[in-house]
Structure formats: structure tokens, C-alpha cells
PDB file of N, CA and C in Angstrom:
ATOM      1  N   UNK A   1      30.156  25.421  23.400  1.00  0.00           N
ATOM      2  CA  UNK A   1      30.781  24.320  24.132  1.00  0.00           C
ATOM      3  C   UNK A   1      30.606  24.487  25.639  1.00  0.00           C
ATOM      4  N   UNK A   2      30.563  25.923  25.670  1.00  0.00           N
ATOM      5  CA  UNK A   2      30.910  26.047  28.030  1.00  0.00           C
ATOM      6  C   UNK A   2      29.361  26.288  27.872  1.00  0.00           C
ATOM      7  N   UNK A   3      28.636  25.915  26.968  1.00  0.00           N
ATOM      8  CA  UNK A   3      27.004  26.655  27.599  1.00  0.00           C
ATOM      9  C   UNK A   3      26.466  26.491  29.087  1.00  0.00           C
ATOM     10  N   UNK A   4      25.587  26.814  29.428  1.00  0.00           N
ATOM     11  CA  UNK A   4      25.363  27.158  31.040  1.00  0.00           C
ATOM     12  C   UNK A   4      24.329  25.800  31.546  1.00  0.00           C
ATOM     13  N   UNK A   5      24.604  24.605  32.223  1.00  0.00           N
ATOM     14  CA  UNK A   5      23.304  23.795  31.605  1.00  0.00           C
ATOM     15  C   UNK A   5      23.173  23.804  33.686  1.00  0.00           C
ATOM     16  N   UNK A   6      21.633  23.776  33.510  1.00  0.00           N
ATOM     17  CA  UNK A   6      21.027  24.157  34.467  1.00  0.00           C
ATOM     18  C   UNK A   6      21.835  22.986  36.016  1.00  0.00           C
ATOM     19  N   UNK A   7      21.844  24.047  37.217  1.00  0.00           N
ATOM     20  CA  UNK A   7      22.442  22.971  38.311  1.00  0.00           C
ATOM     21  C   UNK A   7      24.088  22.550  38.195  1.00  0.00           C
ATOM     22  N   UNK A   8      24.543  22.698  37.138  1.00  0.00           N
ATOM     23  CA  UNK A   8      26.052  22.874  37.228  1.00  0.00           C
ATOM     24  C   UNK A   8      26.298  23.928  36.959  1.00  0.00           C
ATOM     25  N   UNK A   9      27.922  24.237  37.724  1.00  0.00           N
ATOM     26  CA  UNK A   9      28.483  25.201  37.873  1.00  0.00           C
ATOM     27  C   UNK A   9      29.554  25.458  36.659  1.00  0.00           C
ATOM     28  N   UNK A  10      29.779  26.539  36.019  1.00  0.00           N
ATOM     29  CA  UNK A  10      30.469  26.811  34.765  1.00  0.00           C
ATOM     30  C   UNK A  10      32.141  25.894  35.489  1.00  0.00           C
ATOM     31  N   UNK A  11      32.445  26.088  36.759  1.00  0.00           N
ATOM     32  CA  UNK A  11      34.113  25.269  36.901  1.00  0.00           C
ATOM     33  C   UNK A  11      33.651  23.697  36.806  1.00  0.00           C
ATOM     34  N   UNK A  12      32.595  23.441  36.397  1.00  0.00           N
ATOM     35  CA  UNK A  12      32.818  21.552  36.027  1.00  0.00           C
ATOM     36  C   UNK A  12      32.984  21.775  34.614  1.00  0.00           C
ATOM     37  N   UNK A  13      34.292  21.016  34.108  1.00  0.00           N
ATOM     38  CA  UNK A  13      35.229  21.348  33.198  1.00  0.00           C
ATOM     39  C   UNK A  13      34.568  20.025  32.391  1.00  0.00           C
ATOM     40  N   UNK A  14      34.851  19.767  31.196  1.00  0.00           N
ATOM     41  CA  UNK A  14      34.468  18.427  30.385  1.00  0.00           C
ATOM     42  C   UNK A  14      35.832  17.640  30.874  1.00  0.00           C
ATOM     43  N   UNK A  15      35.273  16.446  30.639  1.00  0.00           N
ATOM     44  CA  UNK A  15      36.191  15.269  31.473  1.00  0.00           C
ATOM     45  C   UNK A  15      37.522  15.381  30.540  1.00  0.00           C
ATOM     46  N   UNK A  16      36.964  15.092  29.417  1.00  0.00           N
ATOM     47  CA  UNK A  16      38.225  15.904  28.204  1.00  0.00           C
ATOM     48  C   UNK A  16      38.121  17.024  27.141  1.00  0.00           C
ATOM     49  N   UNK A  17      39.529  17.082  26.672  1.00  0.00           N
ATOM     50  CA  UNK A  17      39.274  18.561  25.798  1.00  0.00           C
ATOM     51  C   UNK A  17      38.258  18.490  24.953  1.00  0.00           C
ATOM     52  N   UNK A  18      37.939  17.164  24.416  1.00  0.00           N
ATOM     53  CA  UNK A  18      36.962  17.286  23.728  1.00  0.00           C
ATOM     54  C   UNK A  18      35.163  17.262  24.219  1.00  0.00           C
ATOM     55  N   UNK A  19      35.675  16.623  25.403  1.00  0.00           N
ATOM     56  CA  UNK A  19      34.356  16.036  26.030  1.00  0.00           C
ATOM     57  C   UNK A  19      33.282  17.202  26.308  1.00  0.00           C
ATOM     58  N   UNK A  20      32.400  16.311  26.777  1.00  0.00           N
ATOM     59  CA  UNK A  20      31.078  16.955  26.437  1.00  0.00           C
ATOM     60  C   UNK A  20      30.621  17.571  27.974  1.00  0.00           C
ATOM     61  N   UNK A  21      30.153  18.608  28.373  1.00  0.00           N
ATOM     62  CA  UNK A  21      29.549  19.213  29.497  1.00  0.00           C
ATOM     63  C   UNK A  21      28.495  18.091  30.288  1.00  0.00           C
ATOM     64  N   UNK A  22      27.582  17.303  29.237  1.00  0.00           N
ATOM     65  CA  UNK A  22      27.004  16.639  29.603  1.00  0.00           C
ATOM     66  C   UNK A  22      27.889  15.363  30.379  1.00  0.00           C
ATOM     67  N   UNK A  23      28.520  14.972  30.166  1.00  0.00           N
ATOM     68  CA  UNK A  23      28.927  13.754  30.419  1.00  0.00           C
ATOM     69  C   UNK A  23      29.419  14.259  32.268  1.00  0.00           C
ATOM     70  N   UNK A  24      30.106  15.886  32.086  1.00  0.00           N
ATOM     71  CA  UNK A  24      30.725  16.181  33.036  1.00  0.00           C
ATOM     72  C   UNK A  24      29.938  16.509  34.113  1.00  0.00           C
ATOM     73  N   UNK A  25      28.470  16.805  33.608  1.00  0.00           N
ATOM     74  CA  UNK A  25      27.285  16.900  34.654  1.00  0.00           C
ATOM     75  C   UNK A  25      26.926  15.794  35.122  1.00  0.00           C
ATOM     76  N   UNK A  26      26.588  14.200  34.201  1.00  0.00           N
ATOM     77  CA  UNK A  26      26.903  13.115  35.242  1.00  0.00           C
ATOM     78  C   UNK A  26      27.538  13.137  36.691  1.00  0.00           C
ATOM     79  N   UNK A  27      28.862  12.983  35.808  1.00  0.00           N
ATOM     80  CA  UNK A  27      29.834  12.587  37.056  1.00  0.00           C
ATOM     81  C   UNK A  27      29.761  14.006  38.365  1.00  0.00           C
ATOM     82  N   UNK A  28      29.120  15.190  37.847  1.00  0.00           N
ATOM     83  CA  UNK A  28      29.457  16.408  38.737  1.00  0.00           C
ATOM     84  C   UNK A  28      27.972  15.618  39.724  1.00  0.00           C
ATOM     85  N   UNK A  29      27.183  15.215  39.523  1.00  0.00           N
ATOM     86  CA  UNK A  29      25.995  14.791  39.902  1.00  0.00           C
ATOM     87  C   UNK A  29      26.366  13.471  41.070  1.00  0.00           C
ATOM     88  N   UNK A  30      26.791  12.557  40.868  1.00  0.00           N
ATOM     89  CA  UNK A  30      27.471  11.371  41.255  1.00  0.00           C
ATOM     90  C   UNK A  30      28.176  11.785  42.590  1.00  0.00           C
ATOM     91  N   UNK A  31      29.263  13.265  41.824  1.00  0.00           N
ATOM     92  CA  UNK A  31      29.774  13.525  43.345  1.00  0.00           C
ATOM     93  C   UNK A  31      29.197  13.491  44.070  1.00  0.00           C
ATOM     94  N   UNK A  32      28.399  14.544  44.111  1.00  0.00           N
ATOM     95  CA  UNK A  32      27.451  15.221  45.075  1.00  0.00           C
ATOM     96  C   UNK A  32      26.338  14.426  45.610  1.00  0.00           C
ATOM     97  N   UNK A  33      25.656  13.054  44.885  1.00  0.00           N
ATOM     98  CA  UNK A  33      24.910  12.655  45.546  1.00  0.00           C
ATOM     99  C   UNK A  33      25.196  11.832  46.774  1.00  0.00           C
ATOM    100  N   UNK A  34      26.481  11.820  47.097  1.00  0.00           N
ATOM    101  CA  UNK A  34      26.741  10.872  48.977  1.00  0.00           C
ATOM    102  C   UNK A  34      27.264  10.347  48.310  1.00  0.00           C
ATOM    103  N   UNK A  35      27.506   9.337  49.356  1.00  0.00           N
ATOM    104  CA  UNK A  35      28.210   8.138  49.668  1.00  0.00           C
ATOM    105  C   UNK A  35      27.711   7.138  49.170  1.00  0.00           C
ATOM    106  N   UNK A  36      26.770   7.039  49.693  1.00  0.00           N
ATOM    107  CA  UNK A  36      25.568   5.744  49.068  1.00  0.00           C
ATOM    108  C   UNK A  36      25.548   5.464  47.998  1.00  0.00           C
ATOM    109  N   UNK A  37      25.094   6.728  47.015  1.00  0.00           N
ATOM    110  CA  UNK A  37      25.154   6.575  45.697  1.00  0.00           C
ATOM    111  C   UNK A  37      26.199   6.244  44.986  1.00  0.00           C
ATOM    112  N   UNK A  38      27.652   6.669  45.822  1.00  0.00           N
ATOM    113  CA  UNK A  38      28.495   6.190  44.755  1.00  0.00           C
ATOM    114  C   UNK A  38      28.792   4.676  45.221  1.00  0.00           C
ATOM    115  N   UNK A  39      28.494   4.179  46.565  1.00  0.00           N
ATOM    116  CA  UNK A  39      28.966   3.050  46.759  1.00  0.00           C
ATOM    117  C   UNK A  39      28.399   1.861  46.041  1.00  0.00           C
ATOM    118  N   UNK A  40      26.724   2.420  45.414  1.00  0.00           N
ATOM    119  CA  UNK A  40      25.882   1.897  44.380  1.00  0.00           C
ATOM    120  C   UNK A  40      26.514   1.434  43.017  1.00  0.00           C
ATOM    121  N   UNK A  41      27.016   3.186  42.919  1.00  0.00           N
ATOM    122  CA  UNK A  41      27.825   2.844  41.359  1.00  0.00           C
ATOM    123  C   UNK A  41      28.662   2.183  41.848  1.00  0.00           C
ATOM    124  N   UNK A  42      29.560   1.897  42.516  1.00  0.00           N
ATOM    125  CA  UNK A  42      30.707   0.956  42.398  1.00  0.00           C
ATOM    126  C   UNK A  42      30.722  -0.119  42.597  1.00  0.00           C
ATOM    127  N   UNK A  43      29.648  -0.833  43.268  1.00  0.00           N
ATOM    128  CA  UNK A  43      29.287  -2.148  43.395  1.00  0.00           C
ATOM    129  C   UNK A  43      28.759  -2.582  41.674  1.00  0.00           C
ATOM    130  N   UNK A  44      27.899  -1.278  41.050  1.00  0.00           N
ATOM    131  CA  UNK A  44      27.364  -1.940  39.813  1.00  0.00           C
ATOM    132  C   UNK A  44      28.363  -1.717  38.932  1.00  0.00           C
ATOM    133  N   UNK A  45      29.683  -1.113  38.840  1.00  0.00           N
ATOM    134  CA  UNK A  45      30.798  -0.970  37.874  1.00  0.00           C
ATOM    135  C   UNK A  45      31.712  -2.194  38.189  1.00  0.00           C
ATOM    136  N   UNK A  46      31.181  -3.006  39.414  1.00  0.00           N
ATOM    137  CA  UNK A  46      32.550  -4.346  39.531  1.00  0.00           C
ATOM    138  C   UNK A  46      31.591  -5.235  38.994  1.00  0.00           C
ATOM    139  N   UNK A  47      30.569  -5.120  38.803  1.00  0.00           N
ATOM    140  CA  UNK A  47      29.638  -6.262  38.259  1.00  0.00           C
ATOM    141  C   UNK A  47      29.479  -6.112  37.245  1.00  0.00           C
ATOM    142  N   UNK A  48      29.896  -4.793  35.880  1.00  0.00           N
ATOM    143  CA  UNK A  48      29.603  -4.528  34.758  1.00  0.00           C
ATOM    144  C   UNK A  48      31.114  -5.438  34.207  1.00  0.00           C
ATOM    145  N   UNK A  49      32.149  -4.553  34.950  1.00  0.00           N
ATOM    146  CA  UNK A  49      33.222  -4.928  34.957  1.00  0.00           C
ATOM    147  C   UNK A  49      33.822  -6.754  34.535  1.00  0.00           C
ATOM    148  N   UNK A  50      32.732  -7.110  35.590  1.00  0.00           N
ATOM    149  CA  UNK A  50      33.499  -8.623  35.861  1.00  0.00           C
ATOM    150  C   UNK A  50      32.526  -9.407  34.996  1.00  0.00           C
ATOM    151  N   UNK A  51      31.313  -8.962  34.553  1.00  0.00           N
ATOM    152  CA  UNK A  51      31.033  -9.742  33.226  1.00  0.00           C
ATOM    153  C   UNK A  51      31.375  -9.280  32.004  1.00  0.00           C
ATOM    154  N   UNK A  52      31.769  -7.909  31.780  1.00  0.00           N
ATOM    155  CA  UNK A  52      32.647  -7.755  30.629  1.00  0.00           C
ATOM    156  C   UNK A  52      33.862  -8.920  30.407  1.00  0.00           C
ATOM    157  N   UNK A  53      34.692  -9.244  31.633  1.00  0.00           N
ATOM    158  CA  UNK A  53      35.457  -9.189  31.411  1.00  0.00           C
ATOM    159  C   UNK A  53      35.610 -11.210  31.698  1.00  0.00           C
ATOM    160  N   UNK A  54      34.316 -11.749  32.128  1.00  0.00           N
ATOM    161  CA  UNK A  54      33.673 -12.915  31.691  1.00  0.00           C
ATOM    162  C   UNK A  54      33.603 -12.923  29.847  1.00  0.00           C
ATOM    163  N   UNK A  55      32.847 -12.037  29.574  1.00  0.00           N
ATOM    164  CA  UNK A  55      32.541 -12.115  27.877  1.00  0.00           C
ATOM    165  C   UNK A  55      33.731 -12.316  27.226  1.00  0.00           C
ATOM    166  N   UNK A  56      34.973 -11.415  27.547  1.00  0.00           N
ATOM    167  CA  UNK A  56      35.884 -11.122  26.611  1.00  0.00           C
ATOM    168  C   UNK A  56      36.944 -12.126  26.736  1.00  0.00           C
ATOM    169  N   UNK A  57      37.024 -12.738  27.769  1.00  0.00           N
ATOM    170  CA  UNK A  57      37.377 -13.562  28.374  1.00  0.00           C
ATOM    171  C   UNK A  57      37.343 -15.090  27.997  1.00  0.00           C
ATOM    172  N   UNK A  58      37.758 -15.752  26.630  1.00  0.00           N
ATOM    173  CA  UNK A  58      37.141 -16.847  25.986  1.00  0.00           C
ATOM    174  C   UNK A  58      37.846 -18.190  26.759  1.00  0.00           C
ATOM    175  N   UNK A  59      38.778 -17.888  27.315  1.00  0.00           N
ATOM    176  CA  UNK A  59      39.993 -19.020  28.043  1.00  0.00           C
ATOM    177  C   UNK A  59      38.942 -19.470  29.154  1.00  0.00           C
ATOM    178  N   UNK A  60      37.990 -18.708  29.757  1.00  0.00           N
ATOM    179  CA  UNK A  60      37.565 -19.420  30.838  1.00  0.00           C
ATOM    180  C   UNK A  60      36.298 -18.581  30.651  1.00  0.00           C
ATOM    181  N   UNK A  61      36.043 -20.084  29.969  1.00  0.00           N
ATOM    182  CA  UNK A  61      33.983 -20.050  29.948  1.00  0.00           C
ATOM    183  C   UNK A  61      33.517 -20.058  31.314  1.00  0.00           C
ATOM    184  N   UNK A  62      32.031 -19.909  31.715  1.00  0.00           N
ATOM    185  CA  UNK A  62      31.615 -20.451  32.352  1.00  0.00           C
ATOM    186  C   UNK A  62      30.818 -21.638  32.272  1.00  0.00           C
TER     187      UNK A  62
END
């Protein structure tokens, strides 16, 4: 489960008890790449976001 995966550090913990190292190397990755990058992801998580939530959303079609 703690195997050693290359470029992360054994204290990036899995996001949960169960979770996976991998997932936690994402986000350990994300940190570290700036500002930029995350301001990237977060512009593309309000746009994943807001057509999810278009789809699920049946009261107001477009």
C-alpha cells in the first residue's frame, strides 16, 4: 500500500484510508506545479462543475 512511487515523498499520505498513493501523487503534483496550473484546474473544475450541474439539472434546460 505505502510502496515508494518515484518523485513522491513517502509523507504524501492517500487522500483516504482507503485511497490510493496514486491518486495522492496527482494532487501531490498539482501542488507543486504553481499557481498557474492550479488556476487552470480551477477554471476547468467550474466548467466541469457547471455543466454537470446543467445535465443534472432537468428544471432548467437550456
Amino acid at each position: 500500500m505505502n510502496k515508494k512511487i518515484p518523485g513522491v515523498p513517502l509523507s504524501v499520505k492517500p487522500l483516504e484510508p482507503n485511497g490510493s498513493r496514486e491518486l495522492s501523487l496527482i494532487a501531490f503534483r498539482l501542488l507543486t506545479q504553481g499557481k498557474l496550473a492550479h488556476q487552470r484546474l480551477d477554471v476547468q473544475l467550474k466548467v466541469f462543475n457547471y455543466r454537470l450541474r446543467d445535465v443534472t439539472n432537468n428544471e432548467h434546460p437550456r
